[in-house]
PDB file of N, CA and C in Angstrom:
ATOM      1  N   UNK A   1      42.107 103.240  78.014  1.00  0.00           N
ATOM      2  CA  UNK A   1      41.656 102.979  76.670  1.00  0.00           C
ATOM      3  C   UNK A   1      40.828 101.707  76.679  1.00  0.00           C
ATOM      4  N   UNK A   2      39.576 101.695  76.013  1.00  0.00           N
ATOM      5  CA  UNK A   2      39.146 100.248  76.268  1.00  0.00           C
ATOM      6  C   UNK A   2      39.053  99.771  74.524  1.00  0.00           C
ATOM      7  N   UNK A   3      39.784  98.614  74.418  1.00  0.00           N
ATOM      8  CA  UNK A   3      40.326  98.202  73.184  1.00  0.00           C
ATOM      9  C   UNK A   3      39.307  97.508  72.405  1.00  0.00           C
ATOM     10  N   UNK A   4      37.883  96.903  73.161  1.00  0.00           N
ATOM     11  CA  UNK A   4      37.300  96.451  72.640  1.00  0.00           C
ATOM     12  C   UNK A   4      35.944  97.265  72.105  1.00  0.00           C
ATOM     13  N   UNK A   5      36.170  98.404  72.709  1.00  0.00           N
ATOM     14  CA  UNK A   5      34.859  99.808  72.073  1.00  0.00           C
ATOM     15  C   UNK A   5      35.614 100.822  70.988  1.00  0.00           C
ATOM     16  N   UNK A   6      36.464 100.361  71.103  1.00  0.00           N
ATOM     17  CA  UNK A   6      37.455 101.110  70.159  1.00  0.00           C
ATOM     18  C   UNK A   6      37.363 102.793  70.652  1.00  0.00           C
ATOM     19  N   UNK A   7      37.695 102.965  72.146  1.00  0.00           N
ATOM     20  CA  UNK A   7      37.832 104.379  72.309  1.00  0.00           C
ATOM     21  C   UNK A   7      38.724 104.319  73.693  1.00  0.00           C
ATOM     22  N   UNK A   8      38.320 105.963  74.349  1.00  0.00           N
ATOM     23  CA  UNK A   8      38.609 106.146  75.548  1.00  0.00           C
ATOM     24  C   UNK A   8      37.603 106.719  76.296  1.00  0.00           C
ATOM     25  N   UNK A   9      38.125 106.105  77.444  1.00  0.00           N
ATOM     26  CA  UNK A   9      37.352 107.154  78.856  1.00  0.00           C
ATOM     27  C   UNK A   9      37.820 107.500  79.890  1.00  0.00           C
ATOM     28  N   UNK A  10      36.821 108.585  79.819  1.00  0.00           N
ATOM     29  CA  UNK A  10      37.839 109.559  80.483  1.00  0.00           C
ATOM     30  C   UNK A  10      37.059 109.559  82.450  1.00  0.00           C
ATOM     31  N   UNK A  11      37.904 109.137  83.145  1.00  0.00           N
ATOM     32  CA  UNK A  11      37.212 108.709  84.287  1.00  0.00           C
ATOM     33  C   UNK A  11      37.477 109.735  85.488  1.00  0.00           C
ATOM     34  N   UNK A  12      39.007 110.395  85.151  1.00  0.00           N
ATOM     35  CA  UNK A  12      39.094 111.507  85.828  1.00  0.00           C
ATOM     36  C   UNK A  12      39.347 112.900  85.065  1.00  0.00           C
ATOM     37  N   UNK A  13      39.678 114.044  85.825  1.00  0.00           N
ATOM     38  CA  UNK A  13      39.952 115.268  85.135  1.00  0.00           C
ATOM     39  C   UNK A  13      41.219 115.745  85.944  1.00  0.00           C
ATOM     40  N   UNK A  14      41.528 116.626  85.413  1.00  0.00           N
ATOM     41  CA  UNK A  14      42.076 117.882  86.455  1.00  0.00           C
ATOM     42  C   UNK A  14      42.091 119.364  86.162  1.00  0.00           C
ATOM     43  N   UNK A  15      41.662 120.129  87.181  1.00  0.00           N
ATOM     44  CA  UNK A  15      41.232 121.236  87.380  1.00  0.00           C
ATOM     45  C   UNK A  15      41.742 121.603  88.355  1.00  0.00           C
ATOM     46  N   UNK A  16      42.560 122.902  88.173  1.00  0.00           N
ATOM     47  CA  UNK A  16      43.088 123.944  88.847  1.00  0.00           C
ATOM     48  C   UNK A  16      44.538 123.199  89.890  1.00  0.00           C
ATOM     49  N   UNK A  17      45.206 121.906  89.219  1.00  0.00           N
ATOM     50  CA  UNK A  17      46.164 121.541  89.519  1.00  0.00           C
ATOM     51  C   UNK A  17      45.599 120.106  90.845  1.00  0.00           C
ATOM     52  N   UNK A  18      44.215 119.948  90.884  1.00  0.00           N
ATOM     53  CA  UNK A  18      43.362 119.163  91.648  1.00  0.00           C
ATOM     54  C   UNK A  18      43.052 117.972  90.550  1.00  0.00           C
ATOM     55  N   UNK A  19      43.117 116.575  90.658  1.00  0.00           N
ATOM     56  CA  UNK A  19      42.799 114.997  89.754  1.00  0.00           C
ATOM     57  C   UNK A  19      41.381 115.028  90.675  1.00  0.00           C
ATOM     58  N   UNK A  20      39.996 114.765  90.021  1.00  0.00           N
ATOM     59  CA  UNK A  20      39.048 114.315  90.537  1.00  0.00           C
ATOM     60  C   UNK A  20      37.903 113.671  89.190  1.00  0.00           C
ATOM     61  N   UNK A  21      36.870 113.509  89.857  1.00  0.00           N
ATOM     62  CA  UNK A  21      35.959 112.849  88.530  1.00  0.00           C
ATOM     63  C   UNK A  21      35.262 114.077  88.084  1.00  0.00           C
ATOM     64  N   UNK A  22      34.708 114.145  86.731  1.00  0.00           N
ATOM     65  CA  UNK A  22      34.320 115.237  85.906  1.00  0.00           C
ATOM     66  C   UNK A  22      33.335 115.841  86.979  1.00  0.00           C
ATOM     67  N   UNK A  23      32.764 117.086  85.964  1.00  0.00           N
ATOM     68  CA  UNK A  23      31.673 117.824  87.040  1.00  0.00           C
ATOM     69  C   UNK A  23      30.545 117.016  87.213  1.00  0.00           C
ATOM     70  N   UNK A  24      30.119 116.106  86.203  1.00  0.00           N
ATOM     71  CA  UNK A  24      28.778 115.458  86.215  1.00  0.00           C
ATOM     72  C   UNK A  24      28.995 114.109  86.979  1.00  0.00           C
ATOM     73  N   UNK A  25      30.630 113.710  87.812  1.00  0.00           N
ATOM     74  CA  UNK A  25      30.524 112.838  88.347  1.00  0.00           C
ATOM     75  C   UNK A  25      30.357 111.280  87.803  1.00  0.00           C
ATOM     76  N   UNK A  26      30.464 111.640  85.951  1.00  0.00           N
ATOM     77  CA  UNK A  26      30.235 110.139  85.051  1.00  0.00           C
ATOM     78  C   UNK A  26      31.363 109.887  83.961  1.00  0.00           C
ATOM     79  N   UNK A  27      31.813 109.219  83.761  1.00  0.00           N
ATOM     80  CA  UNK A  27      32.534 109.052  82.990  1.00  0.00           C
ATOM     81  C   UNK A  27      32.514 109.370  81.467  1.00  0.00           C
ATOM     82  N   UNK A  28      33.302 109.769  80.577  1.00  0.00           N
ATOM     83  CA  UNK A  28      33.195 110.236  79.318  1.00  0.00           C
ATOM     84  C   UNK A  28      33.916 108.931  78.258  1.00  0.00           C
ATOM     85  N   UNK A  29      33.133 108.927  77.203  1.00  0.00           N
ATOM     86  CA  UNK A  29      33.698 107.983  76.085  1.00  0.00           C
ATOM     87  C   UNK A  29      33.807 108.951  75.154  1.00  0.00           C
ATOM     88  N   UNK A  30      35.358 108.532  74.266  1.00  0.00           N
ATOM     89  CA  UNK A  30      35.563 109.382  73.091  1.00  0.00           C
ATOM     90  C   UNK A  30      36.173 108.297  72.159  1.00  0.00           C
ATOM     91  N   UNK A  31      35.342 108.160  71.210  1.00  0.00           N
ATOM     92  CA  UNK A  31      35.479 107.125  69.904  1.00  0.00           C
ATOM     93  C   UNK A  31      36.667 107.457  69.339  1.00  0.00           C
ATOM     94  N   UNK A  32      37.512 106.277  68.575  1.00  0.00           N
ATOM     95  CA  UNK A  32      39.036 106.959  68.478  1.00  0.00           C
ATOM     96  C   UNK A  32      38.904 105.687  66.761  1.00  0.00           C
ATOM     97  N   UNK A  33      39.713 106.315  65.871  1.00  0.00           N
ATOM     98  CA  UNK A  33      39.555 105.491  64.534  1.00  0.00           C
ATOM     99  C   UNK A  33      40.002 104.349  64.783  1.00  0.00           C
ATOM    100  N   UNK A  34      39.812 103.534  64.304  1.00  0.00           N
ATOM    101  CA  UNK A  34      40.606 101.772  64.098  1.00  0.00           C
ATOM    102  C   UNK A  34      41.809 101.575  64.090  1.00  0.00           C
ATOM    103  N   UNK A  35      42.384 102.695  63.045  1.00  0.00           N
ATOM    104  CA  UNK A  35      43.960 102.596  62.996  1.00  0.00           C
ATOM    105  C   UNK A  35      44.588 103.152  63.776  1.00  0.00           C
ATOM    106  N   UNK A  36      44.218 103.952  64.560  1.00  0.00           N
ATOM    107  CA  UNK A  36      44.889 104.508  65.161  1.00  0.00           C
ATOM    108  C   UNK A  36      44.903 103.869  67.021  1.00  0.00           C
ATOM    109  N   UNK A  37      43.504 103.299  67.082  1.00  0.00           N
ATOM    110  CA  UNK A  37      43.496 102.253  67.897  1.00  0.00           C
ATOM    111  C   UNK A  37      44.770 101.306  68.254  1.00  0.00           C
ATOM    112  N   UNK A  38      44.615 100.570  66.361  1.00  0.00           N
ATOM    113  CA  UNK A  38      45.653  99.135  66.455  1.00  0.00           C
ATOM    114  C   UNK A  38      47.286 100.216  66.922  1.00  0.00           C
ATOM    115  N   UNK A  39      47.294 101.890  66.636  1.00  0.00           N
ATOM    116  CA  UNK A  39      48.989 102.158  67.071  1.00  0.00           C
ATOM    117  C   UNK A  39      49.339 101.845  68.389  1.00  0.00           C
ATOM    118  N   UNK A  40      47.896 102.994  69.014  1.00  0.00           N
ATOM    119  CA  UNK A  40      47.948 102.858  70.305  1.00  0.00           C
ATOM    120  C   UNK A  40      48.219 101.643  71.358  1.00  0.00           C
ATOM    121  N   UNK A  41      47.491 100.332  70.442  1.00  0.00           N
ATOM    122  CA  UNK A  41      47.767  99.136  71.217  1.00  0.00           C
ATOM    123  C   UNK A  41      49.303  98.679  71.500  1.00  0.00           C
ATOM    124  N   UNK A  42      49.676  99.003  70.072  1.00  0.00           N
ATOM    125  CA  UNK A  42      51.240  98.640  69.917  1.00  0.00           C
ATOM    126  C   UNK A  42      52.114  99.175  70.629  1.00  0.00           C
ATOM    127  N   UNK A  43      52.069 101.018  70.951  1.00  0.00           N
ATOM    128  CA  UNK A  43      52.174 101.294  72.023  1.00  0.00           C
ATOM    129  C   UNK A  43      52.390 100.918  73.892  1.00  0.00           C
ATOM    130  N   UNK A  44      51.163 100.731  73.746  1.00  0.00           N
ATOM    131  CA  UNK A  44      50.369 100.402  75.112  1.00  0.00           C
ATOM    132  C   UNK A  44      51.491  99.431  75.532  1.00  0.00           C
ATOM    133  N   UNK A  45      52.228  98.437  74.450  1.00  0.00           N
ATOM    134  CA  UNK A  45      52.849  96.919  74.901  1.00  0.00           C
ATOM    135  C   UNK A  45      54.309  97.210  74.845  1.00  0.00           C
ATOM    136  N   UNK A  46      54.684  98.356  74.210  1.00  0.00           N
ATOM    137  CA  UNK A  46      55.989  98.473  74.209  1.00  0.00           C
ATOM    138  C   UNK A  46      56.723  99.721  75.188  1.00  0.00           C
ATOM    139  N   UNK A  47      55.779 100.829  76.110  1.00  0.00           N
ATOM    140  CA  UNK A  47      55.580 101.329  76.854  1.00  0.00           C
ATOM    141  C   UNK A  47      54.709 101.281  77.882  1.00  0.00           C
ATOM    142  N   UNK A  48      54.637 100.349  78.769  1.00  0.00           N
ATOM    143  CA  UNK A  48      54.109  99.984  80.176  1.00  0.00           C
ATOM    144  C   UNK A  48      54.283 101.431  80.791  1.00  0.00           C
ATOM    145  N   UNK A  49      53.065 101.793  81.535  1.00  0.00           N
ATOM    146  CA  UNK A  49      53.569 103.093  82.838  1.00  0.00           C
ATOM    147  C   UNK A  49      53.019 103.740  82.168  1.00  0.00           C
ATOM    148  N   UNK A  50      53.618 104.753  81.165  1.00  0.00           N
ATOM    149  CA  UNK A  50      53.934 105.935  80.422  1.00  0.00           C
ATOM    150  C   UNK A  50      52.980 106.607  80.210  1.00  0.00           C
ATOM    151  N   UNK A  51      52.884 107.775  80.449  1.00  0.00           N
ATOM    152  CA  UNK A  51      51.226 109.022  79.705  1.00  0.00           C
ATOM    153  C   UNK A  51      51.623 108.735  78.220  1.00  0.00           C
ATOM    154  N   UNK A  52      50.250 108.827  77.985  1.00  0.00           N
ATOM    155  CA  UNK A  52      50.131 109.060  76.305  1.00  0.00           C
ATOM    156  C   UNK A  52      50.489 110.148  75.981  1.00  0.00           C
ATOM    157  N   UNK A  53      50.295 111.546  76.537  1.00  0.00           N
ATOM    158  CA  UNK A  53      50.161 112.621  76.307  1.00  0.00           C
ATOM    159  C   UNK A  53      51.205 113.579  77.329  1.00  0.00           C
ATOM    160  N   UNK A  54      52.435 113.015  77.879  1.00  0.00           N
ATOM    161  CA  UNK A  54      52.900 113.843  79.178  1.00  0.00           C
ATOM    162  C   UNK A  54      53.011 115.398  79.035  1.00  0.00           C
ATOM    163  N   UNK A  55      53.576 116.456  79.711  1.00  0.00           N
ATOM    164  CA  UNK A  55      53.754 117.718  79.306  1.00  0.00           C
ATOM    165  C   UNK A  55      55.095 117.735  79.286  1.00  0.00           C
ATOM    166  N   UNK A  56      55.657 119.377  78.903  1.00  0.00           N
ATOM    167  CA  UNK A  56      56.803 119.716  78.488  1.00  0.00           C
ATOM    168  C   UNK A  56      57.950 118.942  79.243  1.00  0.00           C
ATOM    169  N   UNK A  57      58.200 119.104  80.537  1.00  0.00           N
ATOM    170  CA  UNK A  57      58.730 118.609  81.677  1.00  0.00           C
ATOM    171  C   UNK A  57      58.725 117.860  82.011  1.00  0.00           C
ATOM    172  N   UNK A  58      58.019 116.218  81.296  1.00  0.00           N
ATOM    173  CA  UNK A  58      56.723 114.888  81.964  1.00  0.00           C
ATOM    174  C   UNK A  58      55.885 115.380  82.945  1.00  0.00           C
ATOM    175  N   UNK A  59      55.384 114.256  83.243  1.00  0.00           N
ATOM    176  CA  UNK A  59      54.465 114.847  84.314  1.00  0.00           C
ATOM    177  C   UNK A  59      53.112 115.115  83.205  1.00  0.00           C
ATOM    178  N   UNK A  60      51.582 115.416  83.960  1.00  0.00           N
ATOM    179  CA  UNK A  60      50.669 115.578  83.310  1.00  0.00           C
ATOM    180  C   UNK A  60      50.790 116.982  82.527  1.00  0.00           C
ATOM    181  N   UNK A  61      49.917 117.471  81.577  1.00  0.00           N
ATOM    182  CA  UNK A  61      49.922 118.308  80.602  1.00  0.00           C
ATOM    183  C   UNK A  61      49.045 119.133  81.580  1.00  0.00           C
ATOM    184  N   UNK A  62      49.389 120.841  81.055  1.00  0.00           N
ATOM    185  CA  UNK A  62      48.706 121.753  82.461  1.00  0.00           C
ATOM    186  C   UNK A  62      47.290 121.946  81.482  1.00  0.00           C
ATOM    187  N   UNK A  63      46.675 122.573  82.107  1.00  0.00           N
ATOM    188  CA  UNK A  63      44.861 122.482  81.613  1.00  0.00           C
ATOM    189  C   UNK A  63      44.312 123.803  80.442  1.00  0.00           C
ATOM    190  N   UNK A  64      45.628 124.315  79.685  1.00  0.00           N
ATOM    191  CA  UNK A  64      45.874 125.289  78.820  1.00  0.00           C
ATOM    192  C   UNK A  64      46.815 124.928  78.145  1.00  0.00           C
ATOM    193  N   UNK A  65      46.642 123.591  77.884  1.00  0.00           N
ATOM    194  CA  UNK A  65      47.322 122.878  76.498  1.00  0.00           C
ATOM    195  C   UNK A  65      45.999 122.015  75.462  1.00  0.00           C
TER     196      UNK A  65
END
């Protein structure tokens, strides 16, 4: 998350159970609202480690969610 563009990027992917960088090889920015920013931060400090998003089981979310 970069806190001072107020978004995310997305630097890797995964495909077909494989972590690598997107197809175009560049990184992606996705603008995220203000408020929901300042949760995430609050977050970020009270959960060190943790996916934002884990799947059913933890672990990453499969690529048909």
């Amino acid at each position: 998350m970069d806190l001072n563009a107020c978004g995310i990027r997305l630097r890797l992917s995964v495909a077909r159970k494989k972590v690598s960088t997107p197809k175009n090889k560049k990184a992606r920015f996705r603008p995220v609202p203000a408020a929901l920013m300042e949760e995430l931060q609050r977050w970020m400090l009270k959960t060190e480690g943790q996916m934002l998003f884990p799947g059913p089981e933890g672990g990453r979310l499969s690529n048909n969610r």
